[in-house]
N, C-alpha and C. Protein backbone atom coordinates (compact mmCIF):
# COMPACT_ATOMS: atom_id res chain seq x y z
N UNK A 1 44.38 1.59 -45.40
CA UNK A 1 43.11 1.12 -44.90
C UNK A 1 43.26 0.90 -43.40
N UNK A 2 42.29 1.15 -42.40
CA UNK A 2 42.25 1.56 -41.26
C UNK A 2 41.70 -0.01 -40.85
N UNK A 3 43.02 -0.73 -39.81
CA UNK A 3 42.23 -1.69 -39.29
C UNK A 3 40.87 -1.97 -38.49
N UNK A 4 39.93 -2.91 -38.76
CA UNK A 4 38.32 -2.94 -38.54
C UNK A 4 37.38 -1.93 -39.36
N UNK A 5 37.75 -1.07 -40.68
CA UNK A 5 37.37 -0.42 -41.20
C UNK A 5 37.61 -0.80 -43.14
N UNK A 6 38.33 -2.29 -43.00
CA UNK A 6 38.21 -1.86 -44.36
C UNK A 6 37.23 -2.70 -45.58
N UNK A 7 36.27 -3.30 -44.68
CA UNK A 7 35.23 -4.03 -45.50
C UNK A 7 34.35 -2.67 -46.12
N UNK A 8 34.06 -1.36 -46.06
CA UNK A 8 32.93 -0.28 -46.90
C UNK A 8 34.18 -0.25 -48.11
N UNK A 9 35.82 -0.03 -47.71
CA UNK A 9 36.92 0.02 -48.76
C UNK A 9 36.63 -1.00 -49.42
N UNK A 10 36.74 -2.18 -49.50
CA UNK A 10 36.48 -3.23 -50.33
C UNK A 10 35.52 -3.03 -51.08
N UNK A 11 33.99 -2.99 -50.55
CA UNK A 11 32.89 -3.11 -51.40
C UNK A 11 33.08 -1.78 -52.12
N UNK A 12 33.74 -0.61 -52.12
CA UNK A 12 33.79 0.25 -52.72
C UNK A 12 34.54 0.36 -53.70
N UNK A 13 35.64 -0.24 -53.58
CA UNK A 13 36.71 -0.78 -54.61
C UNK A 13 35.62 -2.06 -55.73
N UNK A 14 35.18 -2.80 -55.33
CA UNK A 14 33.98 -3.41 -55.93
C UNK A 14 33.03 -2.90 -56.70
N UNK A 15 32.38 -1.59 -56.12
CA UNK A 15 31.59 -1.00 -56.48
C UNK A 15 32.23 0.03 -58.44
N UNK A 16 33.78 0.15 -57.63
CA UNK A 16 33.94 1.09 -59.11
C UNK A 16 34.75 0.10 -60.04
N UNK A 17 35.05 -1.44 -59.84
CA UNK A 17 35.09 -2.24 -60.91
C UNK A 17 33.94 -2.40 -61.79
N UNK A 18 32.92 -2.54 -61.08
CA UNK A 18 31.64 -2.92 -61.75
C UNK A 18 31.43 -1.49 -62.42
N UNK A 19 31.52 -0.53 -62.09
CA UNK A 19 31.27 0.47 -62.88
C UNK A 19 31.80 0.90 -64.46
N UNK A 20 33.17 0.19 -63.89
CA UNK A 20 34.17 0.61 -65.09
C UNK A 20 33.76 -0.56 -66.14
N UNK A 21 33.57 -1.82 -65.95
CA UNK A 21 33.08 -2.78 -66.66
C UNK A 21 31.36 -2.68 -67.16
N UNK A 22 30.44 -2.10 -66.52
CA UNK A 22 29.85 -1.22 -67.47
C UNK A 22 30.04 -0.53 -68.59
N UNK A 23 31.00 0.62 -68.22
CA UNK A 23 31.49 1.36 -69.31
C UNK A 23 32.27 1.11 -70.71
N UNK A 24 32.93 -0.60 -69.69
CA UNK A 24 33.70 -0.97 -71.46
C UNK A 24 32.63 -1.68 -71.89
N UNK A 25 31.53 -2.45 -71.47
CA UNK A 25 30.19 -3.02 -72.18
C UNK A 25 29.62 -2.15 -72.95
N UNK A 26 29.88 -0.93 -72.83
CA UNK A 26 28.93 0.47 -73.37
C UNK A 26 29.64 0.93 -74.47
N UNK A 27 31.05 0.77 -74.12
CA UNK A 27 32.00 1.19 -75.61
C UNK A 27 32.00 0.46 -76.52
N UNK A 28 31.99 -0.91 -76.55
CA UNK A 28 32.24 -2.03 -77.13
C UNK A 28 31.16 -1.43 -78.10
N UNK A 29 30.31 -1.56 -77.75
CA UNK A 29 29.03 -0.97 -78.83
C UNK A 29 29.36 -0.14 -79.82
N UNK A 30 30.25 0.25 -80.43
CA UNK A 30 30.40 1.24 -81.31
C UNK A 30 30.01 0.52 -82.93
N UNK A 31 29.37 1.32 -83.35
CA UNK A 31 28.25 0.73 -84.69
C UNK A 31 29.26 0.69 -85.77
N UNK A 32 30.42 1.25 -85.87
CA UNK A 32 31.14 1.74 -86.89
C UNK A 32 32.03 0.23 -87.76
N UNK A 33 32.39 0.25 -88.70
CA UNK A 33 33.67 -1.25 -89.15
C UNK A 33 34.50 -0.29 -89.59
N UNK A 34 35.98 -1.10 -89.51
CA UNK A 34 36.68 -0.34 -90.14
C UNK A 34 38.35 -1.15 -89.02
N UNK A 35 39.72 -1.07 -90.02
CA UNK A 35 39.95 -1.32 -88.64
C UNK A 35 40.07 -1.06 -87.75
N UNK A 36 40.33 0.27 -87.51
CA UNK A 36 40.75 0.94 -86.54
C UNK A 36 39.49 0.40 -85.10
N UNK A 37 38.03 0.81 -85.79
CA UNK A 37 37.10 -0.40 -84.88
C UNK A 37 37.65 -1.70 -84.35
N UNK A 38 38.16 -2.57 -85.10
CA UNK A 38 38.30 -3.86 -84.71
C UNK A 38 39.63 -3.67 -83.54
N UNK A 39 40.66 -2.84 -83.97
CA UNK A 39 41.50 -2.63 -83.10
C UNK A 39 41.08 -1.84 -81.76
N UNK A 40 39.60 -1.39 -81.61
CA UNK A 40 39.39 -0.78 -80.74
C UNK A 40 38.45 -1.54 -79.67
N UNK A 41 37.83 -2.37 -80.35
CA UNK A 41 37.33 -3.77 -79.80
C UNK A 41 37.97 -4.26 -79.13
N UNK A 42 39.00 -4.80 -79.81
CA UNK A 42 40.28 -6.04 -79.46
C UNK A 42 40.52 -5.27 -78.01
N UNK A 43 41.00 -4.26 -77.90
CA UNK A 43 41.13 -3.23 -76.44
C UNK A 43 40.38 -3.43 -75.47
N UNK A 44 39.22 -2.65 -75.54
CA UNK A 44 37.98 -3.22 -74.90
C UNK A 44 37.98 -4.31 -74.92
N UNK A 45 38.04 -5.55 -75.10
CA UNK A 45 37.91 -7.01 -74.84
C UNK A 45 38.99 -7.42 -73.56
N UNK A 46 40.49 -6.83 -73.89
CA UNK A 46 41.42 -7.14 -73.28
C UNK A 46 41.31 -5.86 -71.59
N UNK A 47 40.58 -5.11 -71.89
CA UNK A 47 40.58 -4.52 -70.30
C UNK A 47 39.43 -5.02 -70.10
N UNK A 48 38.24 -5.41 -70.55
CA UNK A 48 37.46 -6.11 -69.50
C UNK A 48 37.84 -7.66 -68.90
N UNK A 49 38.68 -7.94 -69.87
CA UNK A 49 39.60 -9.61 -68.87
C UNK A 49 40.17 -9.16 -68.05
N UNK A 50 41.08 -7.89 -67.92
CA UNK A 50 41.86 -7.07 -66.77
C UNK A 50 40.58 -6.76 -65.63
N UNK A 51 39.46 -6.15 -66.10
CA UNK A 51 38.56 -6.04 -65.31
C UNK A 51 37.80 -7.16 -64.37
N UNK A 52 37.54 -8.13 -65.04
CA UNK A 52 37.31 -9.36 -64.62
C UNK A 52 38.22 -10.00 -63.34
N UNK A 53 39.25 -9.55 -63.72
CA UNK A 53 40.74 -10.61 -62.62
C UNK A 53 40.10 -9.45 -61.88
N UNK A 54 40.42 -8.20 -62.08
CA UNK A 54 40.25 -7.46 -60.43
C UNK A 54 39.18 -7.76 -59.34
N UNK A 55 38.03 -7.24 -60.52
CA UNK A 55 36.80 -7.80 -59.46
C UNK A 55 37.08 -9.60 -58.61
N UNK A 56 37.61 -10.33 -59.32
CA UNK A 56 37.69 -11.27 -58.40
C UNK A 56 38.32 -11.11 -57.48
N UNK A 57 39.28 -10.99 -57.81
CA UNK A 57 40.49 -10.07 -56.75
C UNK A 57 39.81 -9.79 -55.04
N UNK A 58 39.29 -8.57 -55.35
CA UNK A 58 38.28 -7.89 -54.89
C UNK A 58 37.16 -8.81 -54.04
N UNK A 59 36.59 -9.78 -54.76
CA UNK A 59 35.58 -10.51 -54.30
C UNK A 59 36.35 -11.49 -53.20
N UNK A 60 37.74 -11.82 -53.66
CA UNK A 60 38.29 -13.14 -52.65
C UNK A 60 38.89 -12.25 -51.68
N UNK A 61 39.06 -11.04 -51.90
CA UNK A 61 39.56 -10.00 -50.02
C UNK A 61 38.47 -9.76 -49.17
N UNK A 62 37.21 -9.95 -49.89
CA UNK A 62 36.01 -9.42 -48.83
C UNK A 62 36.11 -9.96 -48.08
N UNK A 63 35.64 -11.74 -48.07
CA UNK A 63 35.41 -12.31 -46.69
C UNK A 63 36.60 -11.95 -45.80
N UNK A 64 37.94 -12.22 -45.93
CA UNK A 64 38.98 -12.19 -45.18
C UNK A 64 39.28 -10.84 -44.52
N UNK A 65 38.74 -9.93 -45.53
CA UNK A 65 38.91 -8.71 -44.96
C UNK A 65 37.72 -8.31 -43.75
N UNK A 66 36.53 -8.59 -44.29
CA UNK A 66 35.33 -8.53 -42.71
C UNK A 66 35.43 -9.48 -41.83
N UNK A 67 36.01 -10.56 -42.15
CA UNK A 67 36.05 -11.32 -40.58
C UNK A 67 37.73 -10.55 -39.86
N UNK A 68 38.44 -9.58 -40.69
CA UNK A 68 39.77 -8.66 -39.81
C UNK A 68 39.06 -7.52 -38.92
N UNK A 69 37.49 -7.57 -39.81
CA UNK A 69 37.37 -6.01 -39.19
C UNK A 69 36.36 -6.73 -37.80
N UNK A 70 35.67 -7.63 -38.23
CA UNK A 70 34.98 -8.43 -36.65
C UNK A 70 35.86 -8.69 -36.15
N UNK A 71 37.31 -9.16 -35.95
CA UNK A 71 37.83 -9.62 -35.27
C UNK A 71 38.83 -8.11 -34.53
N UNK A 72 38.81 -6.85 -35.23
CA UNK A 72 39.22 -6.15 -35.00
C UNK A 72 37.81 -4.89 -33.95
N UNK A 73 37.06 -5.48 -33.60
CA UNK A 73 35.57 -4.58 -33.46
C UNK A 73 35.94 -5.30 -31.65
N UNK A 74 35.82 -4.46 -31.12
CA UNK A 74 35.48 -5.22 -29.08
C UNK A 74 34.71 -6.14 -29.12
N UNK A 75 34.29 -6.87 -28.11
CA UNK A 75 33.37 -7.66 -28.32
C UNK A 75 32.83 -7.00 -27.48
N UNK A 76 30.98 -6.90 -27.64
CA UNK A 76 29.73 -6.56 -26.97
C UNK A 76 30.44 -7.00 -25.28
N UNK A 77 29.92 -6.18 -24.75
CA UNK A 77 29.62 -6.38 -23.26
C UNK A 77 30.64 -6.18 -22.68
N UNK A 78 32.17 -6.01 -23.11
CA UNK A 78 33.45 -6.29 -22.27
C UNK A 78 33.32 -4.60 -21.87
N UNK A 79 33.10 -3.51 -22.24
CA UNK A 79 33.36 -2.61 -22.29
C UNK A 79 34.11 -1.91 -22.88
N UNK A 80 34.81 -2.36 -23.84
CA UNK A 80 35.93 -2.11 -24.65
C UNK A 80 35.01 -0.62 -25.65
N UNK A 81 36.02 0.15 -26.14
CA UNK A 81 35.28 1.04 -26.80
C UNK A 81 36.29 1.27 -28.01
């Protein structure tokens, strides 16, 4: 990640947690019993807790990471480029 550039990385890394945690909300749904279902549940249950820690993860680097990239940006007016 490119210093002053990596807050769009973050929210993008953000962007495909939430995606993937969609997708196990969408599997979970399977209409079927049996165990092999319940064992496939139990799965899905345990990567969306994996999913869960990341996105936080994720959520507690944003701020720290955009005030690296403001603090990494010139400031207006000096001429800095």
């Amino acid at each position: 990640m490119e210093i002053g550039r990596g807050t769009p990385e973050v929210l993008r890394a953000l962007d495909e947690v939430t995606a993937a945690h969609r997708l196990l909300r969408g599997a979970d749904q399977v209409p079927w019993q049996s165990g092999a279902a319940d064992r496939f549940r139990a799965a899905v249950d345990e990567a969306e807790a994996c999913v869960r820690q990341v996105t936080a993860g994720i959520e507690a680097a944003l701020r720290p990471v955009a005030a690296a990239d403001a603090e990494a940006r010139p400031a207006l007016g000096t001429g800095g480029r």
